[in-house]
Protein backbone atom coordinates (compact mmCIF):
# COMPACT_ATOMS: atom_id res chain seq x y z
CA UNK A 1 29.18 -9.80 30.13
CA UNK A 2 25.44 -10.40 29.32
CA UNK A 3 22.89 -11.50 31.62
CA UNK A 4 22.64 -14.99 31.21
CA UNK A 5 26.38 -15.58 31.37
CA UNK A 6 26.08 -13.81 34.76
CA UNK A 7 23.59 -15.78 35.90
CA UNK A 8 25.06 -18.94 34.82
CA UNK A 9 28.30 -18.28 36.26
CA UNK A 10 26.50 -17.03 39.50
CA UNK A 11 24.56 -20.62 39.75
CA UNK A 12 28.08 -22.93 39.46
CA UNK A 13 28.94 -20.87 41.70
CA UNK A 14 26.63 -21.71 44.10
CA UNK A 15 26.66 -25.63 43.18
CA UNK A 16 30.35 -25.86 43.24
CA UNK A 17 30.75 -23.61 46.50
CA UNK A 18 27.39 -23.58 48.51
CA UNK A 19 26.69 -27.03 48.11
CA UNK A 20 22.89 -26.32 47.28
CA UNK A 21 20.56 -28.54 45.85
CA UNK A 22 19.64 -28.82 42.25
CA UNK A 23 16.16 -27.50 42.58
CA UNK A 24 17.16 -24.96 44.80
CA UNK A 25 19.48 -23.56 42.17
CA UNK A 26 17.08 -23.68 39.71
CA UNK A 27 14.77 -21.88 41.65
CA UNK A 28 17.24 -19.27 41.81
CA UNK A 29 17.69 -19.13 38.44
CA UNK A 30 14.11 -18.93 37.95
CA UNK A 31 13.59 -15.45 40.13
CA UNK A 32 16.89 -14.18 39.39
CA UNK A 33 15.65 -14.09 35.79
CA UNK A 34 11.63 -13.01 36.40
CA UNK A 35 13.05 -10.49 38.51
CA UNK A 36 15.65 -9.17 35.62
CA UNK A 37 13.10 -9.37 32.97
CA UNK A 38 10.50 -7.26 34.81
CA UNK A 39 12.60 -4.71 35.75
CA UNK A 40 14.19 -4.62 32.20
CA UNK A 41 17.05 -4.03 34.18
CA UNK A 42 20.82 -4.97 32.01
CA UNK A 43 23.13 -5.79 34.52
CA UNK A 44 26.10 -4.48 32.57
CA UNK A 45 24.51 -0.86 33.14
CA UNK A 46 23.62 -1.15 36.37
CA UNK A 47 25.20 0.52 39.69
CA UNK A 48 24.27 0.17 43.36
CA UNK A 49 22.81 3.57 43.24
CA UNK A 50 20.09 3.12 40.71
CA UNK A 51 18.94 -0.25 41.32
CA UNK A 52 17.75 0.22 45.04
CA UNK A 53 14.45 1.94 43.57
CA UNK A 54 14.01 -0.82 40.86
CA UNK A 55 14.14 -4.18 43.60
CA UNK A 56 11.51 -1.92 45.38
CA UNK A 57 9.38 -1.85 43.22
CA UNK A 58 9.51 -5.69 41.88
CA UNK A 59 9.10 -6.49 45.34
CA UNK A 60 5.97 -4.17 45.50
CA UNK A 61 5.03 -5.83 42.32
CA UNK A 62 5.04 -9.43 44.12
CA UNK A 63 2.94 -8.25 47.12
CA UNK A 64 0.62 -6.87 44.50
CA UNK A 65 0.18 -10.09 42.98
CA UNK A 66 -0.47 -12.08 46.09
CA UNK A 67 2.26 -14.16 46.29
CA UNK A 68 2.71 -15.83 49.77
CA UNK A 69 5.11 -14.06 52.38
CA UNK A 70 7.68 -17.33 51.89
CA UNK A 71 7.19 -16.85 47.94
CA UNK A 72 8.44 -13.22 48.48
CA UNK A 73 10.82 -13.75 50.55
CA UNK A 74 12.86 -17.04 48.81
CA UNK A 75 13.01 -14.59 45.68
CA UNK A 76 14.66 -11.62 47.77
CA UNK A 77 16.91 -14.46 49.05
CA UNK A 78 17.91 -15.58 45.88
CA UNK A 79 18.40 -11.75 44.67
CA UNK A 80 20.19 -11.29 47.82
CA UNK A 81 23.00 -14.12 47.16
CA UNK A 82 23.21 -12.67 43.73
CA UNK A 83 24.35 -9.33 44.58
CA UNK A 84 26.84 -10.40 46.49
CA UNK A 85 28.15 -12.25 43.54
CA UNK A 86 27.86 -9.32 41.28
CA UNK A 87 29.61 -7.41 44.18
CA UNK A 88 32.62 -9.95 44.75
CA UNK A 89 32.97 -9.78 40.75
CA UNK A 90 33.57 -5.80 41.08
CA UNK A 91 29.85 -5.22 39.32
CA UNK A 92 28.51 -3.86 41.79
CA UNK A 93 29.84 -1.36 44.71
CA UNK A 94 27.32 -2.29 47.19
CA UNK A 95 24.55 -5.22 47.81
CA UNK A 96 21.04 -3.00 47.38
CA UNK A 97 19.23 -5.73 49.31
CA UNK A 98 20.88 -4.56 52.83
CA UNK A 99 19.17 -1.21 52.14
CA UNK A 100 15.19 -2.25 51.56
CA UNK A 101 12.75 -2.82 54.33
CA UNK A 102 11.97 -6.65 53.91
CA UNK A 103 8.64 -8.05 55.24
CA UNK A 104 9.31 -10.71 58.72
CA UNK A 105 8.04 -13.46 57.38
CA UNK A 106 4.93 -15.19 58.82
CA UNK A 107 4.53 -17.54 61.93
CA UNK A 108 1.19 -18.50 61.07
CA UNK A 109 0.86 -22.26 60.87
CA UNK A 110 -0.10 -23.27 56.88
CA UNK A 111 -3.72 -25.07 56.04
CA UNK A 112 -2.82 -28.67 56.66
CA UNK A 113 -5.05 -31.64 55.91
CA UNK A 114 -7.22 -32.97 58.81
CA UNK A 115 -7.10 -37.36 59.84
CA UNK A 116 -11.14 -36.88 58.01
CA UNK A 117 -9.31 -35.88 55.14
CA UNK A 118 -6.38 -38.22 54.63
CA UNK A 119 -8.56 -41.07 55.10
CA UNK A 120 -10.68 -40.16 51.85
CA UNK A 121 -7.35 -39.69 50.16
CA UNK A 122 -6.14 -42.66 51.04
CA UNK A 123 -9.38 -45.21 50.46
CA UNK A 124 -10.03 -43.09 47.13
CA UNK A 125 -6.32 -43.98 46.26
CA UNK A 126 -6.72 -47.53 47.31
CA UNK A 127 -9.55 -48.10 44.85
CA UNK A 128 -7.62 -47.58 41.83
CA UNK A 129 -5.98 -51.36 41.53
CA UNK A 130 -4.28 -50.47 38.17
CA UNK A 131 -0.23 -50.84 38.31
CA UNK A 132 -0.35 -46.59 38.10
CA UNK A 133 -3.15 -46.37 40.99
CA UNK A 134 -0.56 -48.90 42.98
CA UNK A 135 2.73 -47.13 42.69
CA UNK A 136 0.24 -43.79 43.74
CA UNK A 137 -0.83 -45.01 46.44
CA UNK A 138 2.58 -46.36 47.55
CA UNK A 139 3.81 -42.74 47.23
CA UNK A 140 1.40 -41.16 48.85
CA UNK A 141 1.53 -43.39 51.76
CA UNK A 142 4.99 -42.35 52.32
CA UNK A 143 4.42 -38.79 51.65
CA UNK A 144 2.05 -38.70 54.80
CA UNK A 145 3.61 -41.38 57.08
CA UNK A 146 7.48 -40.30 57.19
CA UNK A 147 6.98 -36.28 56.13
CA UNK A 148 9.89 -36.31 53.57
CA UNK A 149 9.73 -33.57 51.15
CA UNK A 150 8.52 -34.65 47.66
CA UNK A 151 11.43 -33.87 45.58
CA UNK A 152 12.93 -36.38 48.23
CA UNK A 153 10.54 -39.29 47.57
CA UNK A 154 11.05 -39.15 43.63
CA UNK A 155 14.68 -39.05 43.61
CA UNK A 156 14.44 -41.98 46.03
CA UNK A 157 16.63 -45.00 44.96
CA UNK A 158 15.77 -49.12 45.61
CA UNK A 159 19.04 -48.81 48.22
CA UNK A 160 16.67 -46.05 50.31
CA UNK A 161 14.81 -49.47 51.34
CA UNK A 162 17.18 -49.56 54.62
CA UNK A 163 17.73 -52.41 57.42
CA UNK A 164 14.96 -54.78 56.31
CA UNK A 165 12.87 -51.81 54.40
CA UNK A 166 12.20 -50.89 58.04
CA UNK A 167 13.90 -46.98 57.35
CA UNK A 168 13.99 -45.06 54.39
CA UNK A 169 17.92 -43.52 53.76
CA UNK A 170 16.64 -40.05 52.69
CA UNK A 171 18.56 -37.38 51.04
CA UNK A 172 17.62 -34.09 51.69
CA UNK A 173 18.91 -30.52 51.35
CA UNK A 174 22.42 -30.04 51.12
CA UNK A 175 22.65 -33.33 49.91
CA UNK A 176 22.17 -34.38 53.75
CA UNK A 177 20.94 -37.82 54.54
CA UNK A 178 18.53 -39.05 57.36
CA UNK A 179 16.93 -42.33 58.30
CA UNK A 180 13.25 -42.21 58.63
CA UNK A 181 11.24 -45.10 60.03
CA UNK A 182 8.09 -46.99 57.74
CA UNK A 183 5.16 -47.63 59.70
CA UNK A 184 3.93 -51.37 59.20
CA UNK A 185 0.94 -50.32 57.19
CA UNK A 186 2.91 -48.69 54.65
CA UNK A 187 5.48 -51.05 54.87
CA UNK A 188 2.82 -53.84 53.76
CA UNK A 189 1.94 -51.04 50.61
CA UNK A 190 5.76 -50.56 50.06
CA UNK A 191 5.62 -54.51 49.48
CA UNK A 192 3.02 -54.84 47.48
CA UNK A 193 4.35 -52.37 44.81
CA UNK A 194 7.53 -53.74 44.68
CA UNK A 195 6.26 -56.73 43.17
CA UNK A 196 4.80 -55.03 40.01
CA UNK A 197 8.37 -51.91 40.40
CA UNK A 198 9.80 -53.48 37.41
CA UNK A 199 6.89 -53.09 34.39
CA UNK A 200 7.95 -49.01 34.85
CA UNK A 201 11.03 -49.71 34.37
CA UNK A 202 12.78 -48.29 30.42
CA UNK A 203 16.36 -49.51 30.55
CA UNK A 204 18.87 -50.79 33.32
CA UNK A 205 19.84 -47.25 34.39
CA UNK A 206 16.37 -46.46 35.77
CA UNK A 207 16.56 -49.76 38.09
CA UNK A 208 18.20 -47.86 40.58
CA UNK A 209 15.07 -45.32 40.79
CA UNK A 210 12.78 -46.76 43.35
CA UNK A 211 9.91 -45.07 41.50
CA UNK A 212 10.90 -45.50 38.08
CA UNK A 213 8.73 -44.08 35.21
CA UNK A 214 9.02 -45.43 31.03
CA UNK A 215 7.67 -41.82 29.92
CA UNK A 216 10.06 -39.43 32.42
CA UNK A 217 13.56 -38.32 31.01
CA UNK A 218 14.59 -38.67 34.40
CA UNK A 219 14.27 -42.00 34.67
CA UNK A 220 11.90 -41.82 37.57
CA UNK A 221 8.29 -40.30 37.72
CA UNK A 222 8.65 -36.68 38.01
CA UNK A 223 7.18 -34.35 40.56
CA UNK A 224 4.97 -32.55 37.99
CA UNK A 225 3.36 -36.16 37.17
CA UNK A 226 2.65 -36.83 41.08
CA UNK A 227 1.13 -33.25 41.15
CA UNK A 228 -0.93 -34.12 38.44
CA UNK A 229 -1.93 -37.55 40.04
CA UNK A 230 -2.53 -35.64 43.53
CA UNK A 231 -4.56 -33.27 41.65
CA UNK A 232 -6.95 -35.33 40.15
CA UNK A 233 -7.39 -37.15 43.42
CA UNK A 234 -8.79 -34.00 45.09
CA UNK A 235 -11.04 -33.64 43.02
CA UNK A 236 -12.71 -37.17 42.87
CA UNK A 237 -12.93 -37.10 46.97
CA UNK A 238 -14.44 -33.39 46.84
CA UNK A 239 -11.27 -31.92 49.11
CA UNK A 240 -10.56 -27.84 48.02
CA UNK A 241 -7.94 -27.95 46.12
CA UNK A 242 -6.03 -25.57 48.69
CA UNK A 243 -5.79 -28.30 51.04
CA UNK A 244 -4.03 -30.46 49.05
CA UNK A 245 -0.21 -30.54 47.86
CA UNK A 246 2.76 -32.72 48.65
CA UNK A 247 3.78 -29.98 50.65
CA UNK A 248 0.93 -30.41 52.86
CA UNK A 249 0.84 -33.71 53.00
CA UNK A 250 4.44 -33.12 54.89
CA UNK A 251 2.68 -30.07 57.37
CA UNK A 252 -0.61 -32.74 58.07
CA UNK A 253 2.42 -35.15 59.44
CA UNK A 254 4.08 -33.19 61.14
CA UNK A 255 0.82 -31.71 63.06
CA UNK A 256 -0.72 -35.10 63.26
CA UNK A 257 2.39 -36.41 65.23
CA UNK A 258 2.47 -33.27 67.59
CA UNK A 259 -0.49 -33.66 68.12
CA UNK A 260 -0.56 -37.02 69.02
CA UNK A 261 2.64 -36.75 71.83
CA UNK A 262 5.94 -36.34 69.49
CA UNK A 263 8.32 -33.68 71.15
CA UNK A 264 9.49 -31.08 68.37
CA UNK A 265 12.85 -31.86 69.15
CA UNK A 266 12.37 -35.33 67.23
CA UNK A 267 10.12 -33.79 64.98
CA UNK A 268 12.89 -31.77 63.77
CA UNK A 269 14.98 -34.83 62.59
CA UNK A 270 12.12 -36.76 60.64
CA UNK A 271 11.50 -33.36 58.37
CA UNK A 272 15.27 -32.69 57.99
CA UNK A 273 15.46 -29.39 59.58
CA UNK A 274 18.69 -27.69 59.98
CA UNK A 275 17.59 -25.61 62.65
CA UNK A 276 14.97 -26.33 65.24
CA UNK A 277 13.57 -22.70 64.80
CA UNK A 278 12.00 -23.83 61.05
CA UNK A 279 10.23 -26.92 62.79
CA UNK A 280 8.78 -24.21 65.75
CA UNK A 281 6.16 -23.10 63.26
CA UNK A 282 4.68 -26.20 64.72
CA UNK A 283 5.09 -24.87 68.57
CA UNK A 284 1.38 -23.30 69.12
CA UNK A 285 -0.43 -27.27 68.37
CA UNK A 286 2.70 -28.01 70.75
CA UNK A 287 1.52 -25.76 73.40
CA UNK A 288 -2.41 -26.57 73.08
CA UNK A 289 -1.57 -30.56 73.80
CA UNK A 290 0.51 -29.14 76.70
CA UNK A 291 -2.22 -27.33 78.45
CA UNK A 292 -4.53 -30.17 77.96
CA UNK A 293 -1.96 -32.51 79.83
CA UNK A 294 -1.46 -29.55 82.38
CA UNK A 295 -5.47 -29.13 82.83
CA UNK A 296 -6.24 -32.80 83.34
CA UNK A 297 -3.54 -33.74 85.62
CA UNK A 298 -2.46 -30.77 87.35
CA UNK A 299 -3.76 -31.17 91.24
CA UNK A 300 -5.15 -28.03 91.23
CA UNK A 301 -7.12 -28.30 88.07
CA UNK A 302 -8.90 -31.69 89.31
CA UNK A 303 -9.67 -29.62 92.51
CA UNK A 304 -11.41 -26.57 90.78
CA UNK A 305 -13.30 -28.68 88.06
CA UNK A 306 -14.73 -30.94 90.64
């Protein structure tokens, strides 16, 4: 069986049986195939015993090229899950990614956007009074004030406007859905662009989008075109480009809110976390608010800074 029957039997697999989201399987897809076509590796000739040697060195090869620790290790992942399908399908005897030494990943907290910062985002954005600049800035809003992964907020539909557009019905991974509350100020943006909504809308099957978009196949503005829009953003406030990402945008709220008194416990529902241990990257701004509270109130600390 060739390669790309493989690997398109391997990701129905994983939609039909895992449950996974679309752009997770396609990122699987993605470095299932980079991985294949560096190693020049035909998985019809392959066996457990010479393939160890080859994943170590395309893993080398990805250190080499600087991709993040998380980059690294969501492609081992996704060779990981694949390997045991070639191993349940009799291809191969064993699963070489149990034998090779795989980095921990990191516990450093990412470079998130300061308040300084998303304030000359957001007045920037606000300047741009154009239908485009409106549904932007409506976006963006929501990227920073409810955290919801980007992928989320363009697949959001006009029913995601929940009890009085005071909560957003979300859909995350694993097709999982969440309420997260609107803030008033973006609730007043929200408002405004839903009065204009309809001149990006093609055809009556985009009217469900709440973001729909006349030049997307999707029917709603894509996450490439927000990336684009984002983009050109940081560069007319002067931010480093580093900074700035939708992805960010979602670590500057959740350290904005920890910082500000939110317990990591509820933090952990607004970003849709499975498990609590994925929102404790977070724990260290956590423990810095916590020895503040501790220094000014503790008795003994008012007695030894008199």
């Amino acid at each position: 069986m060739a390669n790309a029957s493989l690997i398109e039997n391997f990701l129905e697999s994983l939609a039909s049986e895992k449950g996974l989201s679309k752009n997770t399987i396609q990122s699987y897809g993605l470095d299932i195939k980079q991985c294949l076509k560096i190693t020049k590796l035909n998985i019809d000739k392959i066996s457990s015993k010479n393939l160890n040697l080859d994943i170590e060195k395309y893993v080398a090869s990805l250190n080499a090229k600087g991709f993040e620790r998380s980059t690294v290790l969501r492609k081992i992942s996704a060779l990981g899950h694949f390997f045991n399908f070639l191993v349940e399908e009799e291809i191969l005897e064993s699963n070489p990614i149990k034998k090779i030494n795989i980095p921990k990943k990191s516990s450093k907290l990412p470079i998130f956007l300061t308040n300084i910062q998303i304030d000359r985002l957001l007045k920037a954005a606000r300047e741009d009074k154009s239908n485009g600049g409106i549904r932007f800035l409506v976006m963006l809003e929501i990227l920073y004030s409810t955290g919801i992964r980007i992928t989320e907020l363009i697949n959001l539909r006009i029913s995601a406007l929940y009890e009085k557009k005071n909560f957003l019905l979300v859909y995350g991974k694993g097709n999982k859905e969440r309420l997260v509350p609107i803030d008033k100020n973006t609730l007043g943006t929200i408002e405004n662009y839903l009065k204009i909504r309809e001149l990006f809308i093609k055809n009556k099957n985009d009217q469900k989008w709440l973001f729909p978009s006349k030049n997307s196949k999707l029917g709603h503005i894509s996450r490439q075109r927000f990336n684009q829009l984002l983009k050109e953003l940081t560069i007319k406030v002067g931010i480093e480009e580093k900074f700035v990402s939708p992805h960010k945008l979602r670590h500057a709220f959740a350290s904005h809110l920890l910082a500000n008194g939110l317990d990591l416990r509820s933090l952990q529902i607004l970003l849709g976390h499975a498990d609590i241990s994925t929102t404790q990257i977070y724990t260290h701004i956590l423990n810095d608010r916590l020895k503040k509270t501790v220094k000014d109130n503790h008795p003994l600390s008012k007695i030894y800074n008199k």
